[in-house]
PDB file of N, CA and C in Angstrom:
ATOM      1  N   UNK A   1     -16.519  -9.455 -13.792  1.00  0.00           N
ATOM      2  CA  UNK A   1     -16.435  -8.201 -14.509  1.00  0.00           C
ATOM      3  C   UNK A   1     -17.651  -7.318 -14.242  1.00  0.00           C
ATOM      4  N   UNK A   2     -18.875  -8.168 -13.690  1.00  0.00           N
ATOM      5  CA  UNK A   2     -20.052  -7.204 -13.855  1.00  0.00           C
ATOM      6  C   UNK A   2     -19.943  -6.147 -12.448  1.00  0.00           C
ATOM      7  N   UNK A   3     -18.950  -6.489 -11.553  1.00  0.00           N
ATOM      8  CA  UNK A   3     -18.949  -5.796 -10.361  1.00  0.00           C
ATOM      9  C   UNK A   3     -18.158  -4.809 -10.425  1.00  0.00           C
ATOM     10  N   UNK A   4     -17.027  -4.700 -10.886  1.00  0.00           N
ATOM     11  CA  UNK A   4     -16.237  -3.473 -12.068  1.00  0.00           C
ATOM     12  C   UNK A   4     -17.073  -2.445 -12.550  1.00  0.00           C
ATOM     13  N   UNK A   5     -18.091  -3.034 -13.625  1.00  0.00           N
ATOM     14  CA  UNK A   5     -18.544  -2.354 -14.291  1.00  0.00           C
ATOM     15  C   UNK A   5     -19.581  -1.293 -13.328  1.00  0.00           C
ATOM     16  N   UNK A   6     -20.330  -2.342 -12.750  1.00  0.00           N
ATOM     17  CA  UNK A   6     -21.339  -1.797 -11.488  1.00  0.00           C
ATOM     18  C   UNK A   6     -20.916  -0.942 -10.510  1.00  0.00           C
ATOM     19  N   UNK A   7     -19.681  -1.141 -10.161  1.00  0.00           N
ATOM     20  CA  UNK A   7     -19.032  -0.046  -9.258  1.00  0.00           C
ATOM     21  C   UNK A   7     -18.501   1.312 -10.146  1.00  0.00           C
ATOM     22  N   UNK A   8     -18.135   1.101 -11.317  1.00  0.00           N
ATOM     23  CA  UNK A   8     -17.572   2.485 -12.394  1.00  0.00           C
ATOM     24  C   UNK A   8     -18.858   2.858 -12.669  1.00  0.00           C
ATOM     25  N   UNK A   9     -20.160   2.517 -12.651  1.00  0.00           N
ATOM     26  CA  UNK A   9     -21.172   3.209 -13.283  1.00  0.00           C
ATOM     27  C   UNK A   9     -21.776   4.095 -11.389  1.00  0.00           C
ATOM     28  N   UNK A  10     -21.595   2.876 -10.391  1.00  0.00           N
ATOM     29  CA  UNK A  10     -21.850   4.148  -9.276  1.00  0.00           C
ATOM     30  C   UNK A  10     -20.918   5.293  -9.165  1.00  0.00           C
ATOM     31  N   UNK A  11     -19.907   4.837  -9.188  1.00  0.00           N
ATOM     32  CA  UNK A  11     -18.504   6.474  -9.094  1.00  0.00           C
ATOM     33  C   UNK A  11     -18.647   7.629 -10.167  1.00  0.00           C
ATOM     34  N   UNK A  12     -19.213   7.241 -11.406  1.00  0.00           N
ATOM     35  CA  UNK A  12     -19.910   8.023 -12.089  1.00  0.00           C
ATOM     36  C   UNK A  12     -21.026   8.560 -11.759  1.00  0.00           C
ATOM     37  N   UNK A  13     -22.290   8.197 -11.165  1.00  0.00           N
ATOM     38  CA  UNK A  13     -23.218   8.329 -10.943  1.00  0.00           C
ATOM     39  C   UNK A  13     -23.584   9.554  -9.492  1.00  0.00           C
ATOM     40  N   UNK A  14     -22.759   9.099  -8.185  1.00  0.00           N
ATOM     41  CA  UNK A  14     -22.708   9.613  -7.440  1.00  0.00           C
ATOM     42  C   UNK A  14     -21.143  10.609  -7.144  1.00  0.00           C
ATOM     43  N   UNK A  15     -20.650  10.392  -8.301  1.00  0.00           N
ATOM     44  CA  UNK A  15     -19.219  11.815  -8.485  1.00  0.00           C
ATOM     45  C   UNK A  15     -18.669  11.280  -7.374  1.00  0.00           C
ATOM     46  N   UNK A  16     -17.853  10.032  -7.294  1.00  0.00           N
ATOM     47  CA  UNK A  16     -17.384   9.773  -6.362  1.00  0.00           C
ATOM     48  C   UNK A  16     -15.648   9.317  -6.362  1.00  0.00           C
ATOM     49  N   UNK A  17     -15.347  10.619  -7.593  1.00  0.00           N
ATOM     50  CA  UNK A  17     -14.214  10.301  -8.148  1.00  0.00           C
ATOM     51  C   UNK A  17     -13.087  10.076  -7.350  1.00  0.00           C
ATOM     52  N   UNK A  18     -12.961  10.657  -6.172  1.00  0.00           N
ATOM     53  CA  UNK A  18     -12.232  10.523  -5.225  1.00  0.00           C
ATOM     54  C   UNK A  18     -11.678   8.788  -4.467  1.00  0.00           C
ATOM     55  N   UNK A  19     -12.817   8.208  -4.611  1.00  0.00           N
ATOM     56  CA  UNK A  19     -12.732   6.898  -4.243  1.00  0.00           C
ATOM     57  C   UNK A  19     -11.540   6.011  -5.347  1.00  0.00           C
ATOM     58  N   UNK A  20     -11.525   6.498  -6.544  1.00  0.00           N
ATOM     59  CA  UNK A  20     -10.533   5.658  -7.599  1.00  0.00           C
ATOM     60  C   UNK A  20      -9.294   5.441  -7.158  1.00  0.00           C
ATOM     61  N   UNK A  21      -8.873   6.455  -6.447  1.00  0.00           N
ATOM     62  CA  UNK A  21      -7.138   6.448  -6.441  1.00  0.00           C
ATOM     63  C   UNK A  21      -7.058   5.200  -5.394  1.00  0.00           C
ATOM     64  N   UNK A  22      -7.786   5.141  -4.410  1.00  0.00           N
ATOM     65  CA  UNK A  22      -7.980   4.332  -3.005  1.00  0.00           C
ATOM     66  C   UNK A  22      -7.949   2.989  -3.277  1.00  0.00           C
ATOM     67  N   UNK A  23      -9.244   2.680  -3.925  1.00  0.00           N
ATOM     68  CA  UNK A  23      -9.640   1.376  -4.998  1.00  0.00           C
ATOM     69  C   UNK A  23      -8.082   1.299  -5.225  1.00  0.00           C
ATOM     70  N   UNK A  24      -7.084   1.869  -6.075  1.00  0.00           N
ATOM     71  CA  UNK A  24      -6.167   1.273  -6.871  1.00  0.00           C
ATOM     72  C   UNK A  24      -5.093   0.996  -6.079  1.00  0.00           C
ATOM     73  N   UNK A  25      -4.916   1.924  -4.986  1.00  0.00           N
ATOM     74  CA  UNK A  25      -3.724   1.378  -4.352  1.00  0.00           C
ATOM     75  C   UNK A  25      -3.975   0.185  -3.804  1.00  0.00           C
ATOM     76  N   UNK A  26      -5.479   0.231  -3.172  1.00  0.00           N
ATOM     77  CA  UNK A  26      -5.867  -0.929  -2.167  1.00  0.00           C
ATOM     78  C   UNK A  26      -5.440  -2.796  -2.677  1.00  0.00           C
ATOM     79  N   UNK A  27      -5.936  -2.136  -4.046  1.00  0.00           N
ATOM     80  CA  UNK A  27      -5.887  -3.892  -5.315  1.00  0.00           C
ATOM     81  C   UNK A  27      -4.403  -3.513  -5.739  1.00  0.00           C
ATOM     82  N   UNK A  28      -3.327  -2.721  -5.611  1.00  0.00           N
ATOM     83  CA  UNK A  28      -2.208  -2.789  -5.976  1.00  0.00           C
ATOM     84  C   UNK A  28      -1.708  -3.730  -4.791  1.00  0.00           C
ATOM     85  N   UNK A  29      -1.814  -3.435  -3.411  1.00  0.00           N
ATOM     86  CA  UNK A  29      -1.227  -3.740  -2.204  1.00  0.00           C
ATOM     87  C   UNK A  29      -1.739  -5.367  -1.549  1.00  0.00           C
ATOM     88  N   UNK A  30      -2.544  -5.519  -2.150  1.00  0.00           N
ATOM     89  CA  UNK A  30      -3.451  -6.902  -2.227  1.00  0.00           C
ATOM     90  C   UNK A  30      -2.802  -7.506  -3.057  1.00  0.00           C
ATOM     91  N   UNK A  31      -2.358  -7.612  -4.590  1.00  0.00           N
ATOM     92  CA  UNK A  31      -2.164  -8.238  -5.638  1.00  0.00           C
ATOM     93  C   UNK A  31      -0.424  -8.427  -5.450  1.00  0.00           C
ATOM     94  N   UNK A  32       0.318  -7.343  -4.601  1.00  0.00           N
ATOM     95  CA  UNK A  32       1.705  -7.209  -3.836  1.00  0.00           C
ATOM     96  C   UNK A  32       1.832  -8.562  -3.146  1.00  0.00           C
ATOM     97  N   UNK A  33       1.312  -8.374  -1.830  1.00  0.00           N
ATOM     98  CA  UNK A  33       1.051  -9.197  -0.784  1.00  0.00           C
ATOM     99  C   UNK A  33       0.494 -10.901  -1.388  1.00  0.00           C
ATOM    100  N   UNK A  34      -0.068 -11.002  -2.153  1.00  0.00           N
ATOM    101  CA  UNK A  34      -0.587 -12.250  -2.972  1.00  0.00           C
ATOM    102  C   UNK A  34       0.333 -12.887  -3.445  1.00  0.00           C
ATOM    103  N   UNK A  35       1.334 -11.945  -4.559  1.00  0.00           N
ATOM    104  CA  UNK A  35       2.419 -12.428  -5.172  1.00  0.00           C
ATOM    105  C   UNK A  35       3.657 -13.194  -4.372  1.00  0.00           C
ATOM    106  N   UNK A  36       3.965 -12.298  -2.935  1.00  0.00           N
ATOM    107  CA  UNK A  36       5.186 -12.201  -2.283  1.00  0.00           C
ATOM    108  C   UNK A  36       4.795 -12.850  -1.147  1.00  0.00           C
ATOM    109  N   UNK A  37       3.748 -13.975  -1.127  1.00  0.00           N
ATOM    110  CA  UNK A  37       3.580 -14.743   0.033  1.00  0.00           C
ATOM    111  C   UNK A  37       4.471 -15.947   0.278  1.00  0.00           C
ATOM    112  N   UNK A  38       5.516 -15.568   1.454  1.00  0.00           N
ATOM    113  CA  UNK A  38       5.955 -16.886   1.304  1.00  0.00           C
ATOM    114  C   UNK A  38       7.285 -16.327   1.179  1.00  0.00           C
ATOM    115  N   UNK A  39       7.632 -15.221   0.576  1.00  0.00           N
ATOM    116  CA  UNK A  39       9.313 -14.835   0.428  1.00  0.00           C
ATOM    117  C   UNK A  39       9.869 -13.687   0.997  1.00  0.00           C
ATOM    118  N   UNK A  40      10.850 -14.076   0.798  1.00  0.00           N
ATOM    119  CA  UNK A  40      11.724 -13.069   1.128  1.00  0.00           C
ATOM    120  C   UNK A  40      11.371 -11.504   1.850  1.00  0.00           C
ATOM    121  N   UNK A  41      10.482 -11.238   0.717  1.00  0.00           N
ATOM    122  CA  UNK A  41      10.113 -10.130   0.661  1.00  0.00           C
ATOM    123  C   UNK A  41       8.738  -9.672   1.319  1.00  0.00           C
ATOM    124  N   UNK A  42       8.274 -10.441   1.931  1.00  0.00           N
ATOM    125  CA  UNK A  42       6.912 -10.464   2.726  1.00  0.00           C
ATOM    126  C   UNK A  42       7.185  -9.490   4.323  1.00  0.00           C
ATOM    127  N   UNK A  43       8.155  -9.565   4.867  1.00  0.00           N
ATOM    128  CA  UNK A  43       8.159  -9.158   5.978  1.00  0.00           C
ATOM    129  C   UNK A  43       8.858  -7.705   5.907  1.00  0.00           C
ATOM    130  N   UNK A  44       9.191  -7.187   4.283  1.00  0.00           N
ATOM    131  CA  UNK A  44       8.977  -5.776   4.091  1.00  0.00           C
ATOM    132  C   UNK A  44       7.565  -5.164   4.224  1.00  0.00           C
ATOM    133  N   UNK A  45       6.944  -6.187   3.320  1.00  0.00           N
ATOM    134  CA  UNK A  45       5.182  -5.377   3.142  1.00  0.00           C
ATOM    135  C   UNK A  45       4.674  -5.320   4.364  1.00  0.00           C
ATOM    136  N   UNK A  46       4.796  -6.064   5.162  1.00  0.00           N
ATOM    137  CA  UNK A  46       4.245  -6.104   6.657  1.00  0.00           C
ATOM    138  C   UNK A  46       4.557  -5.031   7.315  1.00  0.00           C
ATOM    139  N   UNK A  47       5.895  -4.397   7.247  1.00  0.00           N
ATOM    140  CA  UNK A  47       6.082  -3.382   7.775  1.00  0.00           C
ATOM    141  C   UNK A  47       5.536  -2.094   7.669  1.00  0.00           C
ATOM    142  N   UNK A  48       5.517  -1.724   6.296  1.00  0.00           N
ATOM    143  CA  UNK A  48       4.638  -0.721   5.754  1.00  0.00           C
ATOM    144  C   UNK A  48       3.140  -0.374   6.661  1.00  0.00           C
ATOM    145  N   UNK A  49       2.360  -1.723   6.801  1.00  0.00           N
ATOM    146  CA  UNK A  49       1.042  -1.882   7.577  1.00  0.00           C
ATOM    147  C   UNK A  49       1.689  -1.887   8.945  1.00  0.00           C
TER     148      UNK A  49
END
């Protein structure tokens, strides 16, 4: 948690609001790919990349 916190206090710090949306898709598409290893549905996500 302290690396969360440490990274929201730099994006605050250096107005680096732009970076959030990126961060979220990036850990959306990670946490995707994590779930769907192994099925069915894996060689959709691959495609996308």
């Amino acid at each position: 948690m302290s690396f969360i916190k440490e990274f929201w206090m730099f994006l605050r710090v250096r107005k680096k609001y732009w970076l959030l949306p990126i961060i979220i898709v990036l850990v959306i598409f990670g946490g995707l790919i994590v779930l769907t290893q192994g099925t069915a549905v894996a060689p959709f996500i691959y495609t996308i990349f």
